[in-house]
C-alpha atoms as a PDB file:
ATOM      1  CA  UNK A   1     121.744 145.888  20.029  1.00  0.00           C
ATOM      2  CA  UNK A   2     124.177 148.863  19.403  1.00  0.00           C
ATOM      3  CA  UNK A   3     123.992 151.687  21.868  1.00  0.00           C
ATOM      4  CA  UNK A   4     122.459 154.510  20.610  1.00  0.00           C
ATOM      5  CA  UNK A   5     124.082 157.129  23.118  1.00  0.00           C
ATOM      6  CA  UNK A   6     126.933 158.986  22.284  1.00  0.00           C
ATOM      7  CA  UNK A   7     129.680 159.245  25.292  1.00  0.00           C
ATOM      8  CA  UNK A   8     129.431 161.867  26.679  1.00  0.00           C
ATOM      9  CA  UNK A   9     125.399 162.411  27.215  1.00  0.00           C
ATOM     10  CA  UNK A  10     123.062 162.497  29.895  1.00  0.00           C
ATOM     11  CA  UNK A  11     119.571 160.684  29.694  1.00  0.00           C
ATOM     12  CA  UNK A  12     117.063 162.162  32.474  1.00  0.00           C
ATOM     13  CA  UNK A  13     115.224 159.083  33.328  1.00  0.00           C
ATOM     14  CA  UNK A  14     111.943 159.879  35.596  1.00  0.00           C
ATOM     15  CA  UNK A  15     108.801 159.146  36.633  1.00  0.00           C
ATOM     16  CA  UNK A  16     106.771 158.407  39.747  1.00  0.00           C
ATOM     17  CA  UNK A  17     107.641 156.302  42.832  1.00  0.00           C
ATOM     18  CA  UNK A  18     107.397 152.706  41.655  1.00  0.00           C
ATOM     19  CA  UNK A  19     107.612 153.398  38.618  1.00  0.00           C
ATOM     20  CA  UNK A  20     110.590 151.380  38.068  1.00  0.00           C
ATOM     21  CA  UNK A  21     113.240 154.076  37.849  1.00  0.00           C
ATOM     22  CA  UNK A  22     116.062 152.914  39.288  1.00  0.00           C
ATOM     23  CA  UNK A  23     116.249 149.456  38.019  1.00  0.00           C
ATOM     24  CA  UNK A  24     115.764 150.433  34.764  1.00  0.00           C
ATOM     25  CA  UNK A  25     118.449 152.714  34.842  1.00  0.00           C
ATOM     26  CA  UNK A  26     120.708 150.201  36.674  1.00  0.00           C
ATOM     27  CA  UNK A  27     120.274 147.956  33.661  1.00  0.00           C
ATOM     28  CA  UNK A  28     120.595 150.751  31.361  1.00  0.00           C
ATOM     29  CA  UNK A  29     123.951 151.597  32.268  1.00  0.00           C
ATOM     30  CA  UNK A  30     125.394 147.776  32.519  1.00  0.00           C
ATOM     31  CA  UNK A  31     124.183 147.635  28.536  1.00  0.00           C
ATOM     32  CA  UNK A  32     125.952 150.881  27.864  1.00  0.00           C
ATOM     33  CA  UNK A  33     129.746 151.748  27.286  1.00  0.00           C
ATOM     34  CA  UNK A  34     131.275 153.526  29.936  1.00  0.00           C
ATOM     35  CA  UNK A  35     128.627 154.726  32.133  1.00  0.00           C
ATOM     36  CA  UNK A  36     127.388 156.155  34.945  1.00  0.00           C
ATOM     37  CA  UNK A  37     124.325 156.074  37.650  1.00  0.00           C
ATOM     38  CA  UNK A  38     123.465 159.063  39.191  1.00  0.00           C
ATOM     39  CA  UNK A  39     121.146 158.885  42.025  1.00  0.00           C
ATOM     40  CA  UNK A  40     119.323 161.757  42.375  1.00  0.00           C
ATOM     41  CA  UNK A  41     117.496 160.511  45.929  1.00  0.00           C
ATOM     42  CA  UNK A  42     121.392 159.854  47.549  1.00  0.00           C
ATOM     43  CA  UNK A  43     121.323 163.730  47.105  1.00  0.00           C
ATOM     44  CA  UNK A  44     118.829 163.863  49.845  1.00  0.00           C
ATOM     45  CA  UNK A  45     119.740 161.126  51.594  1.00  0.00           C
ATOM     46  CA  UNK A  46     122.857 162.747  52.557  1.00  0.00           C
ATOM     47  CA  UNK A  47     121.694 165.127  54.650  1.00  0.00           C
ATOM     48  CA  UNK A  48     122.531 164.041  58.122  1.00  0.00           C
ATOM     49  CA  UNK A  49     120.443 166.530  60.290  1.00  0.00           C
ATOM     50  CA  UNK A  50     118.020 169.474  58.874  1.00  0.00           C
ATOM     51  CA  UNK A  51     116.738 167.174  56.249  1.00  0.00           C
ATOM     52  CA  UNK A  52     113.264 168.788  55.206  1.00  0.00           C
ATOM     53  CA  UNK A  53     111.270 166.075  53.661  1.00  0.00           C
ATOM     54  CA  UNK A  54     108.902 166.454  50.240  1.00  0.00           C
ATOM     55  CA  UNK A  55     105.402 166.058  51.516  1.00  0.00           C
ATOM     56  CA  UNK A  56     102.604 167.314  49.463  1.00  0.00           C
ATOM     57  CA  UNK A  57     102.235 170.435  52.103  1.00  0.00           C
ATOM     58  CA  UNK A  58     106.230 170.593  51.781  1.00  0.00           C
ATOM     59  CA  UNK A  59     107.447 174.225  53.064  1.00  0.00           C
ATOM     60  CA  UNK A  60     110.017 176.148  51.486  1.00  0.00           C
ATOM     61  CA  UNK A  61     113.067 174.711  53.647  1.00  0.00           C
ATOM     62  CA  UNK A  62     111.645 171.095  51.576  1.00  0.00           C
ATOM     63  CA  UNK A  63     111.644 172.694  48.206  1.00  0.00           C
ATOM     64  CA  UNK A  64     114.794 174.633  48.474  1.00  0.00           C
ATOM     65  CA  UNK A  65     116.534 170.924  49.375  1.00  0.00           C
ATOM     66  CA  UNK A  66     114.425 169.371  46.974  1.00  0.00           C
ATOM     67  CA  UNK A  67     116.017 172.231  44.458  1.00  0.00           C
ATOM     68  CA  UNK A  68     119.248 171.760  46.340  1.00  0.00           C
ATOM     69  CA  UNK A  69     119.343 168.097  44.999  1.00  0.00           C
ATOM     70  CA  UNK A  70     118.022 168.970  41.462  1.00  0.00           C
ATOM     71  CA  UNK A  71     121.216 170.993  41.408  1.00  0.00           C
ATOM     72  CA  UNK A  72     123.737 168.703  42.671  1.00  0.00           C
ATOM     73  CA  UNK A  73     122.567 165.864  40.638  1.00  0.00           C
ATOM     74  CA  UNK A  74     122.839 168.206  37.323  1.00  0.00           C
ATOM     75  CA  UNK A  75     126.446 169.149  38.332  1.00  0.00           C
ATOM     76  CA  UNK A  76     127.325 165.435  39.250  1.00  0.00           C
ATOM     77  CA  UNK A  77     125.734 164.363  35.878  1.00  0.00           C
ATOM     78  CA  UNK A  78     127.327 167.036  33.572  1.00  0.00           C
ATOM     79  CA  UNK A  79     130.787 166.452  35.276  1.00  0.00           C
ATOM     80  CA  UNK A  80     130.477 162.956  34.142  1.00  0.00           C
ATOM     81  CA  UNK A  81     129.688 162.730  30.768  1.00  0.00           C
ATOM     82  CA  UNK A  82     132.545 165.457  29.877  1.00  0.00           C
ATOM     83  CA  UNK A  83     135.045 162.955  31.301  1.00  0.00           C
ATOM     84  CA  UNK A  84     133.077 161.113  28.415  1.00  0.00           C
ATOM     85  CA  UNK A  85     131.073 159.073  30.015  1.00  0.00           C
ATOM     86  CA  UNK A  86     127.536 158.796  29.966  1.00  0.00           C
ATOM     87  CA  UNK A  87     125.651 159.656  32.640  1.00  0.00           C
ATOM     88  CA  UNK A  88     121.947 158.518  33.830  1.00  0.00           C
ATOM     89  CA  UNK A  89     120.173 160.616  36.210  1.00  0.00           C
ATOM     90  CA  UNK A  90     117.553 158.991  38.022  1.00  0.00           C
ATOM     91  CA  UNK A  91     115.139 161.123  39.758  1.00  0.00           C
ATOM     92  CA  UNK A  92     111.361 161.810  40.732  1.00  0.00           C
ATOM     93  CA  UNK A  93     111.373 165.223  38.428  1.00  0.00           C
ATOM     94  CA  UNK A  94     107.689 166.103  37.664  1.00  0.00           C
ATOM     95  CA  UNK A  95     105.812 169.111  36.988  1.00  0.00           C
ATOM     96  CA  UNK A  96     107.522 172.105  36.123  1.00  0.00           C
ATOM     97  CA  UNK A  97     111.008 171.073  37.347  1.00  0.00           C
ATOM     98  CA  UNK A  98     111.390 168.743  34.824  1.00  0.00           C
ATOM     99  CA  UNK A  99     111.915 171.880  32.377  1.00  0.00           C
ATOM    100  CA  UNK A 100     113.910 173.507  34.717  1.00  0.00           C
ATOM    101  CA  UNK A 101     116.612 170.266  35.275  1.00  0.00           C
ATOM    102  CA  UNK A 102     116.660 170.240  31.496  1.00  0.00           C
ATOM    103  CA  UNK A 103     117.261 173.676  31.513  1.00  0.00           C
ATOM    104  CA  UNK A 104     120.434 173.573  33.971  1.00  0.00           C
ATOM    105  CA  UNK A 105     122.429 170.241  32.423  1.00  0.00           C
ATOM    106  CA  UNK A 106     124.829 172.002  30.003  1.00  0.00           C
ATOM    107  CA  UNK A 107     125.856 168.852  28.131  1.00  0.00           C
ATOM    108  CA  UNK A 108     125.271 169.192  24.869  1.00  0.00           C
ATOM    109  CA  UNK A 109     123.514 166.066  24.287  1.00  0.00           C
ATOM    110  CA  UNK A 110     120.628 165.171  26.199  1.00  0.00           C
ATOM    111  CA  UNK A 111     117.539 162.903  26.542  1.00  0.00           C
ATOM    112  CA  UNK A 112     114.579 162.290  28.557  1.00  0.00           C
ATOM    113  CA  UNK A 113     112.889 159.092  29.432  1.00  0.00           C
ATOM    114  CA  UNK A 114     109.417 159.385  31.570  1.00  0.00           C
ATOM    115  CA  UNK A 115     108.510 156.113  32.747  1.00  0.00           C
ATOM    116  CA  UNK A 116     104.899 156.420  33.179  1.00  0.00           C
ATOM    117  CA  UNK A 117     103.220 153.314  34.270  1.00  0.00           C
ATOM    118  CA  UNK A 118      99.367 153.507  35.533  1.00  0.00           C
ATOM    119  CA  UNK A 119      99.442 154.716  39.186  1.00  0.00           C
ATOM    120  CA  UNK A 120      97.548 151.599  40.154  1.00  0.00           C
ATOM    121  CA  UNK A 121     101.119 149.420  38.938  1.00  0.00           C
ATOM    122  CA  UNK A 122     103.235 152.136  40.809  1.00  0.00           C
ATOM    123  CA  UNK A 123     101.920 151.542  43.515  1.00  0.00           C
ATOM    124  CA  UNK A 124     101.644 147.711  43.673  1.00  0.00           C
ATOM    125  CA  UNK A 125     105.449 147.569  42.259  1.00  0.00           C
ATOM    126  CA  UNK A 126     106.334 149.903  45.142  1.00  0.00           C
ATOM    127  CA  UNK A 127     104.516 148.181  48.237  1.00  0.00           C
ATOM    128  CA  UNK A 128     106.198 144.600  46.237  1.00  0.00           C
ATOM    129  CA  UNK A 129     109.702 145.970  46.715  1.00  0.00           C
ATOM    130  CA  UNK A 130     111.868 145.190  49.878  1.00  0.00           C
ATOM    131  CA  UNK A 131     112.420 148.844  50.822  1.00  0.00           C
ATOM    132  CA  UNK A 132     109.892 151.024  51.957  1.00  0.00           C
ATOM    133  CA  UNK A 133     107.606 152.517  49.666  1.00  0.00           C
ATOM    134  CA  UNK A 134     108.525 155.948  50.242  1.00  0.00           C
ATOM    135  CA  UNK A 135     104.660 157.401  49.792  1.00  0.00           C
ATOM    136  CA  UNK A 136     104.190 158.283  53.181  1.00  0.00           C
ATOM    137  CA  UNK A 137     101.668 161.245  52.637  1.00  0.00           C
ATOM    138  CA  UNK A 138     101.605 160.667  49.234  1.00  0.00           C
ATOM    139  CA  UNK A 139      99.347 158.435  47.342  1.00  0.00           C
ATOM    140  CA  UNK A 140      99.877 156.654  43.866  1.00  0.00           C
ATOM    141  CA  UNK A 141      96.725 158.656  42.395  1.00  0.00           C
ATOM    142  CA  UNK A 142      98.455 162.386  43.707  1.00  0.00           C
ATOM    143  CA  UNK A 143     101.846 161.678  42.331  1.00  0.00           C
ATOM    144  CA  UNK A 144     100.469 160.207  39.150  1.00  0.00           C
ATOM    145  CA  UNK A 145      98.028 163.748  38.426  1.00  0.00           C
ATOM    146  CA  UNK A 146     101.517 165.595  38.573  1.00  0.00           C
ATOM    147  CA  UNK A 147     103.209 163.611  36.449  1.00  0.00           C
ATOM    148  CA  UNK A 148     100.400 163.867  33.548  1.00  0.00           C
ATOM    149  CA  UNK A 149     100.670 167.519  34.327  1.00  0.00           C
ATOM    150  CA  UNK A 150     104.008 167.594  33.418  1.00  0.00           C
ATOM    151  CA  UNK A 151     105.226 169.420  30.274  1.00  0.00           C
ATOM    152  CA  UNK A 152     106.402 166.472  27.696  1.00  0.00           C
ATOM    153  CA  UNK A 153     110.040 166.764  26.815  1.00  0.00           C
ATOM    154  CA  UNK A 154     111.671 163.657  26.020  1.00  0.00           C
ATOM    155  CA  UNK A 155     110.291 159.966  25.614  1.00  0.00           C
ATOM    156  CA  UNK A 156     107.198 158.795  27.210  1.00  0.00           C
ATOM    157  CA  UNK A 157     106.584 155.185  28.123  1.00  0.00           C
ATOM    158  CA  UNK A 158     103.689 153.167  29.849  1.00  0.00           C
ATOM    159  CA  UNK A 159     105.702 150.943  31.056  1.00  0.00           C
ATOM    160  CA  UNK A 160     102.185 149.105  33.003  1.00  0.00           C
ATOM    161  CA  UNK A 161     102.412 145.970  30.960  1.00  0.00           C
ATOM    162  CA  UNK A 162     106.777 145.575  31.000  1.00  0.00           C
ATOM    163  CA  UNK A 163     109.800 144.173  32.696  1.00  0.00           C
ATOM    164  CA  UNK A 164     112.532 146.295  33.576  1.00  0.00           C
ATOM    165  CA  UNK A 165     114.404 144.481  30.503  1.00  0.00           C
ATOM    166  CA  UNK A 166     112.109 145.336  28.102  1.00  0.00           C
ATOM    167  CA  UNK A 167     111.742 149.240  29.387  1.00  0.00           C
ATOM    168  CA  UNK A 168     115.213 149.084  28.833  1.00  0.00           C
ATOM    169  CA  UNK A 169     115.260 147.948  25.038  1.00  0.00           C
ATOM    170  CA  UNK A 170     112.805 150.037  24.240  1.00  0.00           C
ATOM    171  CA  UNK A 171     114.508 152.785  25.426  1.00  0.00           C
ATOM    172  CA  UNK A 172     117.182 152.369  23.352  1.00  0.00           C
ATOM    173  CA  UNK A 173     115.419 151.343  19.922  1.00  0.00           C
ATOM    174  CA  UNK A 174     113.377 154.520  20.744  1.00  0.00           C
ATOM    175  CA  UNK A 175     116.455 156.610  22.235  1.00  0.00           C
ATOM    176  CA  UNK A 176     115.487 159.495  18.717  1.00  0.00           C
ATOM    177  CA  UNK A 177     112.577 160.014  20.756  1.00  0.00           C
ATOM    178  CA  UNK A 178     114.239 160.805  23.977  1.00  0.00           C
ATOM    179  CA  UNK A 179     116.695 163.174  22.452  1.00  0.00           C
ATOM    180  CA  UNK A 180     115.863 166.880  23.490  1.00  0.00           C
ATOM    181  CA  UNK A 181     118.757 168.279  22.500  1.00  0.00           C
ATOM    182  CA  UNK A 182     121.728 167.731  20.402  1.00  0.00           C
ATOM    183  CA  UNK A 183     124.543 170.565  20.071  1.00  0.00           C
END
């Protein structure tokens, strides 16, 4: 299958915990041509002391380093794809900050993959992993009612019934659909 990305992009892939973010975009960027994997979490988990975690009470401090990473991540992502690569941010971006991370990558071309799963598959994929789930005071059911309140930009997929692989190739036969802008 030919790669449907022009060099030089960024493709936004998010969703809830479990939802298989990462791996997808792991094997995304081995099928592409010169690309790159940005983790948004490393963002976060760089912060050696002070580190404010998201909790559904979070305070400001956690949303300002929550919006601290958002930023970072954007940067790291745009600075890659104009050294012509492309780059695939992987993050948990729901609600309205998934506009707003749109809204501050510059690259001209850009798409948007939600992988939205059924919270129920989330959370089993998440507890089946080897490292920790991450919910902590979050549940499956509380993540999953902010990401279908999320504005829809991009492509959305259920991915409850798929393999990573097959996210992944129907990402890219459906990559028209993820395109939110094009320069």
């Amino acid at each position: 299958m030919s790669d449907p990305f022009t060099a030089g992009s960024v493709i936004v892939i998010t969703g809830i915990m479990g939802a298989g973010k990462s791996t997808v975009a792991q094997l995304l960027a081995e099928r592409l041509r010169n690309s790159v994997h940005v983790r948004g979490d490393l963002f976060r988990r760089m912060i050696v002391r002070g580190r404010a975690e998201m909790v559904p009470s979070a305070d400001a401090e956690a949303l300002a380093q929550l919006r601290l990473r958002y930023h970072l991540a954007t940067i790291v992502a745009d600075g890659y794809a104009a050294a012509g690569f492309t780059a695939i941010y992987q993050d948990i971006i729901l609600g309205d900050d998934l506009a707003q991370v749109v809204d501050r990558i510059t690259t001209p071309q850009l798409f948007v993959v939600m992988l939205a799963p059924r919270a129920d598959v989330a959370a089993d994929r998440a507890e089946s992993r080897d490292k920790a789930s991450g919910y902590g005071d979050w549940t499956a059911e509380a993540l999953d009612t902010m990401l279908r309140d999320t504005p829809r930009l991009g492509l959305w997929l259920d991915t409850s019934n798929q393999a990573a692989d097959q996210t992944v190739e129907e990402i890219i036969r459906r990559a028209d659909e993820a395109l939110v802008r094009s320069i």
